[in-house]
Protein backbone atom coordinates (compact mmCIF):
# COMPACT_ATOMS: atom_id res chain seq x y z
CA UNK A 1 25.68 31.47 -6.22
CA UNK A 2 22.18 31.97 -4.68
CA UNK A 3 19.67 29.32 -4.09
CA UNK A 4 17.24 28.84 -6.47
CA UNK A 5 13.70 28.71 -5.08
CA UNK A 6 11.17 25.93 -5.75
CA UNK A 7 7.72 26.68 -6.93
CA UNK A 8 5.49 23.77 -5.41
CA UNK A 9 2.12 23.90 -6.48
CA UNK A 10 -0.44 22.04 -5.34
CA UNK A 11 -2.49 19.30 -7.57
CA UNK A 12 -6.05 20.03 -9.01
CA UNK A 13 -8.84 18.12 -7.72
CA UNK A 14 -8.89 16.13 -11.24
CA UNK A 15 -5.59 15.64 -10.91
CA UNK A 16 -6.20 14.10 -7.54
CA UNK A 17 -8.44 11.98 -8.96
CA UNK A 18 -6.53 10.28 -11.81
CA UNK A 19 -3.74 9.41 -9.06
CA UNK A 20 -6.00 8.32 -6.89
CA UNK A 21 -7.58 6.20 -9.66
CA UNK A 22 -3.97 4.60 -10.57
CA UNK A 23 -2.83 4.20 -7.29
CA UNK A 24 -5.71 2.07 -6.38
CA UNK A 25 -5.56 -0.11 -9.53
CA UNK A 26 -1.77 -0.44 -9.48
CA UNK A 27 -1.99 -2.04 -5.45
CA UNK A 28 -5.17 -4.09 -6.79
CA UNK A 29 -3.64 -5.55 -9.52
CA UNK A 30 -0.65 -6.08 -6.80
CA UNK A 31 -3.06 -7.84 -4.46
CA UNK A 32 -4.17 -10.36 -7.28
CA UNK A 33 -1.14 -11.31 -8.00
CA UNK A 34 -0.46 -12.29 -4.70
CA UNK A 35 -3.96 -14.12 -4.10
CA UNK A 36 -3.62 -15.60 -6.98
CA UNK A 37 -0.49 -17.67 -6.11
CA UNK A 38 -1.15 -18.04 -2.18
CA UNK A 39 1.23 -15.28 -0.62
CA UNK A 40 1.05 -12.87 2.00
CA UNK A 41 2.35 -8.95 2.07
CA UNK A 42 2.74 -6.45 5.20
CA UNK A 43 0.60 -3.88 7.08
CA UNK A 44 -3.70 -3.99 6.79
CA UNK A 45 -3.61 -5.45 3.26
CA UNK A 46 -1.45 -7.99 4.96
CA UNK A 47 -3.40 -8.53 7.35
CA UNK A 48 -6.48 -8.48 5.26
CA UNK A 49 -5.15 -11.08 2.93
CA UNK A 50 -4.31 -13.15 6.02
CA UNK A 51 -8.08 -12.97 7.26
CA UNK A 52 -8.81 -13.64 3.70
CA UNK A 53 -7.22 -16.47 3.53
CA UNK A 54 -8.40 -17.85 7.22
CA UNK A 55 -12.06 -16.89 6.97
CA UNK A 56 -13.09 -16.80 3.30
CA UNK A 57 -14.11 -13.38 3.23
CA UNK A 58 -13.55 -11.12 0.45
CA UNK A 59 -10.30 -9.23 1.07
CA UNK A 60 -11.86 -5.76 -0.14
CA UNK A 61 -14.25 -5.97 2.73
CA UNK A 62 -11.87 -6.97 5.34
CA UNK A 63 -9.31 -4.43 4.08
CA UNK A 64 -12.05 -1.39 4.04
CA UNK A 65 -13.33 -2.60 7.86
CA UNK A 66 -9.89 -3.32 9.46
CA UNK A 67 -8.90 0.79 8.54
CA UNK A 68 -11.76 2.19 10.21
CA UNK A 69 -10.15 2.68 13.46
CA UNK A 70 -7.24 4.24 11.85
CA UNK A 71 -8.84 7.53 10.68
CA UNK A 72 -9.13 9.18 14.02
CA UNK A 73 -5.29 9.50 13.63
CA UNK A 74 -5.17 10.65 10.07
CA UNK A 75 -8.04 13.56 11.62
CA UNK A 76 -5.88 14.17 14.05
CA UNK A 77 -2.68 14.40 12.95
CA UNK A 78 -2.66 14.34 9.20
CA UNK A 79 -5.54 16.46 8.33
CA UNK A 80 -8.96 16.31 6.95
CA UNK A 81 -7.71 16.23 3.02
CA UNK A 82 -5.18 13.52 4.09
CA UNK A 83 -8.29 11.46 5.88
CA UNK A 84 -10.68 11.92 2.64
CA UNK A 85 -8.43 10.99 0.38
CA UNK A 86 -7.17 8.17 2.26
CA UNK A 87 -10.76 7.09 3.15
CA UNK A 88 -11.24 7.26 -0.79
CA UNK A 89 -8.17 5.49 -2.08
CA UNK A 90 -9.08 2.70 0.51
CA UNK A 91 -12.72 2.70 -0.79
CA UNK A 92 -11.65 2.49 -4.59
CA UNK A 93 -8.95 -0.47 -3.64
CA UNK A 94 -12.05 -2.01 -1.79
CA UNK A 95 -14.15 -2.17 -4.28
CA UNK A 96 -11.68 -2.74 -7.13
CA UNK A 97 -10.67 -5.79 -5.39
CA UNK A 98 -13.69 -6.97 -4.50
CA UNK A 99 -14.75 -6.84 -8.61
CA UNK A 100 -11.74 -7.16 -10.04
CA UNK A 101 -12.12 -11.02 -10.89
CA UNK A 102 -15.12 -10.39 -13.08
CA UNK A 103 -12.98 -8.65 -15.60
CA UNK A 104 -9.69 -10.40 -14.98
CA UNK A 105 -8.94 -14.09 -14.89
CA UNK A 106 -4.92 -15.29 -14.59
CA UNK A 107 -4.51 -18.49 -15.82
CA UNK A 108 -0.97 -19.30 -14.44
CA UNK A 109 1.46 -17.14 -12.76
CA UNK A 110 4.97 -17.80 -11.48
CA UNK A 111 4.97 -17.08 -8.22
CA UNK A 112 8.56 -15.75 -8.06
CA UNK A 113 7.50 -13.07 -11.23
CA UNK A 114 4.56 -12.28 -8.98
CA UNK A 115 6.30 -11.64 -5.87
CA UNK A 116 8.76 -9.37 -7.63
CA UNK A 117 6.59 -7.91 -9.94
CA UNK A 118 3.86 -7.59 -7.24
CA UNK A 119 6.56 -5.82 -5.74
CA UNK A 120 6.52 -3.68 -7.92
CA UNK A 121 2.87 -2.58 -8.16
CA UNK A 122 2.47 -1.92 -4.43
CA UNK A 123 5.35 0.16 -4.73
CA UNK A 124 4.37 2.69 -6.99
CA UNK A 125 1.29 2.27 -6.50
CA UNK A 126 1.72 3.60 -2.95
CA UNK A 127 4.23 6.63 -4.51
CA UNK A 128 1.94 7.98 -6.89
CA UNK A 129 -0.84 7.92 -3.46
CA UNK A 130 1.71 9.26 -1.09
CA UNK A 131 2.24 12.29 -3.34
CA UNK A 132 -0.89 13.52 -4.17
CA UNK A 133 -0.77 13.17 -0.21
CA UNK A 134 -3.24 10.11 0.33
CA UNK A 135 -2.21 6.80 1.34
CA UNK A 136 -4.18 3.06 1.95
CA UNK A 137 -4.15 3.81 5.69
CA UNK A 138 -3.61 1.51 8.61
CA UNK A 139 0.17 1.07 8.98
CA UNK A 140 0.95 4.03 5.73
CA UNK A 141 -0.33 6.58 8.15
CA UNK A 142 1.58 5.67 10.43
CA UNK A 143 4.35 5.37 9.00
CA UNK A 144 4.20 8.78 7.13
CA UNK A 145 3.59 10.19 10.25
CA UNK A 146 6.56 9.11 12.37
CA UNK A 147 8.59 10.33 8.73
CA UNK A 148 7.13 13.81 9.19
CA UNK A 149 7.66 13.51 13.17
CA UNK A 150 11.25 12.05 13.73
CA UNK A 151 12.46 11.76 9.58
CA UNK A 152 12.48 8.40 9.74
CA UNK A 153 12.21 7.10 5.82
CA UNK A 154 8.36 5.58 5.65
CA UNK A 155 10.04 2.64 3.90
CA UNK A 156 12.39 1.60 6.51
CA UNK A 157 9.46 1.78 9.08
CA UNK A 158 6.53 -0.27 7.34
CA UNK A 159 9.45 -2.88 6.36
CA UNK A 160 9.86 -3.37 10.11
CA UNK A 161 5.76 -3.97 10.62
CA UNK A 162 5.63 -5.79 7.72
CA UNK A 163 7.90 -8.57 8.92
CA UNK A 164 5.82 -8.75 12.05
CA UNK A 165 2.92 -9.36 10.01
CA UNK A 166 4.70 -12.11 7.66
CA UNK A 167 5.83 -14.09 11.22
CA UNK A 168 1.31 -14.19 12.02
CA UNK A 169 0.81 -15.61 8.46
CA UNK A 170 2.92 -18.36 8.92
CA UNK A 171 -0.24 -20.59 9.80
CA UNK A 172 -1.89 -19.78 6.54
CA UNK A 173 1.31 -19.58 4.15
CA UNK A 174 3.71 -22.60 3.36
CA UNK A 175 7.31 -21.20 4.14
CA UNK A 176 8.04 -21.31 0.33
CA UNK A 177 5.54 -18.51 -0.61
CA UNK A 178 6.59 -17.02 2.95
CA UNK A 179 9.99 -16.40 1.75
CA UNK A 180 8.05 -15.12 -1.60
CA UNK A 181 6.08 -12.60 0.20
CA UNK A 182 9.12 -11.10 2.30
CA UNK A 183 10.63 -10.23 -1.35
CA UNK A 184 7.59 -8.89 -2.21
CA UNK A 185 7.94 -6.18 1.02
CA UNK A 186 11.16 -6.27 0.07
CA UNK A 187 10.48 -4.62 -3.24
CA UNK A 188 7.63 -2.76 -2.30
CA UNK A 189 9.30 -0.75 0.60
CA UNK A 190 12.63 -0.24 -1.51
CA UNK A 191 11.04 1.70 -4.04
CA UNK A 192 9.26 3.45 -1.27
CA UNK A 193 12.44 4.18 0.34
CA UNK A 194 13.91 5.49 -2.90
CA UNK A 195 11.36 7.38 -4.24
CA UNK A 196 9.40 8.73 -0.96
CA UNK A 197 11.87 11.50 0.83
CA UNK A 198 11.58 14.95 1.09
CA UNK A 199 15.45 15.83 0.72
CA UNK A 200 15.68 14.43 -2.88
CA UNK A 201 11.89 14.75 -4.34
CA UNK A 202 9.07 17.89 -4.74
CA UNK A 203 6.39 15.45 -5.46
């Protein structure tokens, strides 16, 4: 029998848009749950939340800062519509969090429904960005770029930062919601790992 050729198309700007849109608000919502009941998650939004947490800064303006650096090596080895969109999903996430108390206020929240279901929210959050080829920078482009280099899953290799950045946080974090926020990476990079490789998806 002969193969059967894929037509991949390539998504419309507005189309680019909306995911970029719903990625960003899915990861936001993600990072309030987690703020809200005092845990920590991996890579520069782990980080961020960590110097959020230690300085009393707004995370969305410690989050947009810390990527800076990290878009010389989406230019260079991701691309320019890679960079843009990543500079614009971490822009949107940015300002989302920074605003997103003003129309949102949590009252209570488990913390072990919002680790998992955090979980959850970074996860495909991060999918839809990945394939409308974007991501939240830092330690995603990274990671997507050692996939496309050596095909090493992205999930498998931000779970391995991640944990380096849960074993910093441990002087802002009680070891409770430590053990909280490594299911939440948990979570979030198994979907990723799932849903994020070539050999199974088109998207």
């Amino acid at each position: 029998m002969p193969d059967v050729a894929v037509l991949r198309t390539s998504h419309k700007w507005f189309e680019d848009l909306v995911a970029l849109l719903m990625g960003t608000s899915l990861v936001a919502f993600g990072v309030l749950f987690l703020k809200q009941t005092g845990m920590i998650t991996g890579g520069t939004a782990g980080l961020s939340l960590f110097l959020h947490y230690k300085l009393e800064y707004q995370f969305g303006t410690i989050f947009f800062l810390i990527n800076l650096p990290f878009y010389y090596l989406a230019i260079r080895r991701m691309g320019w519509e890679f960079t843009i969109k990543t500079f614009a999903a971490v822009s949107l996430l940015s300002f989302i969090s920074n605003h997103q108390n003003e129309v949102i206020t949590i009252e209570h929240l488990h913390p072990i429904y919002g680790a998992i279901f955090g979980g959850f929210l970074f996860g495909v959050g991060f999918i839809i960005l990945f394939r409308h080829k974007a991501s939240l920078g830092g330690f995603n482009i990274l990671a997507l770029l050692i996939q496309d280099k050596f095909g090493l899953r992205a999930g498998w290799v931000l779970m391995t930062l991640d944990v380096c950045i849960m074993l910093i946080s441990l002087s802002v974090v009680s070891t409770i919601h430590l053990i909280l926020s490594i299911i939440c990476v948990v979570v979030l990079n198994l979907i990723i790992a799932l849903n994020h490789r070539s050999d199974r998806y088109n998207g």
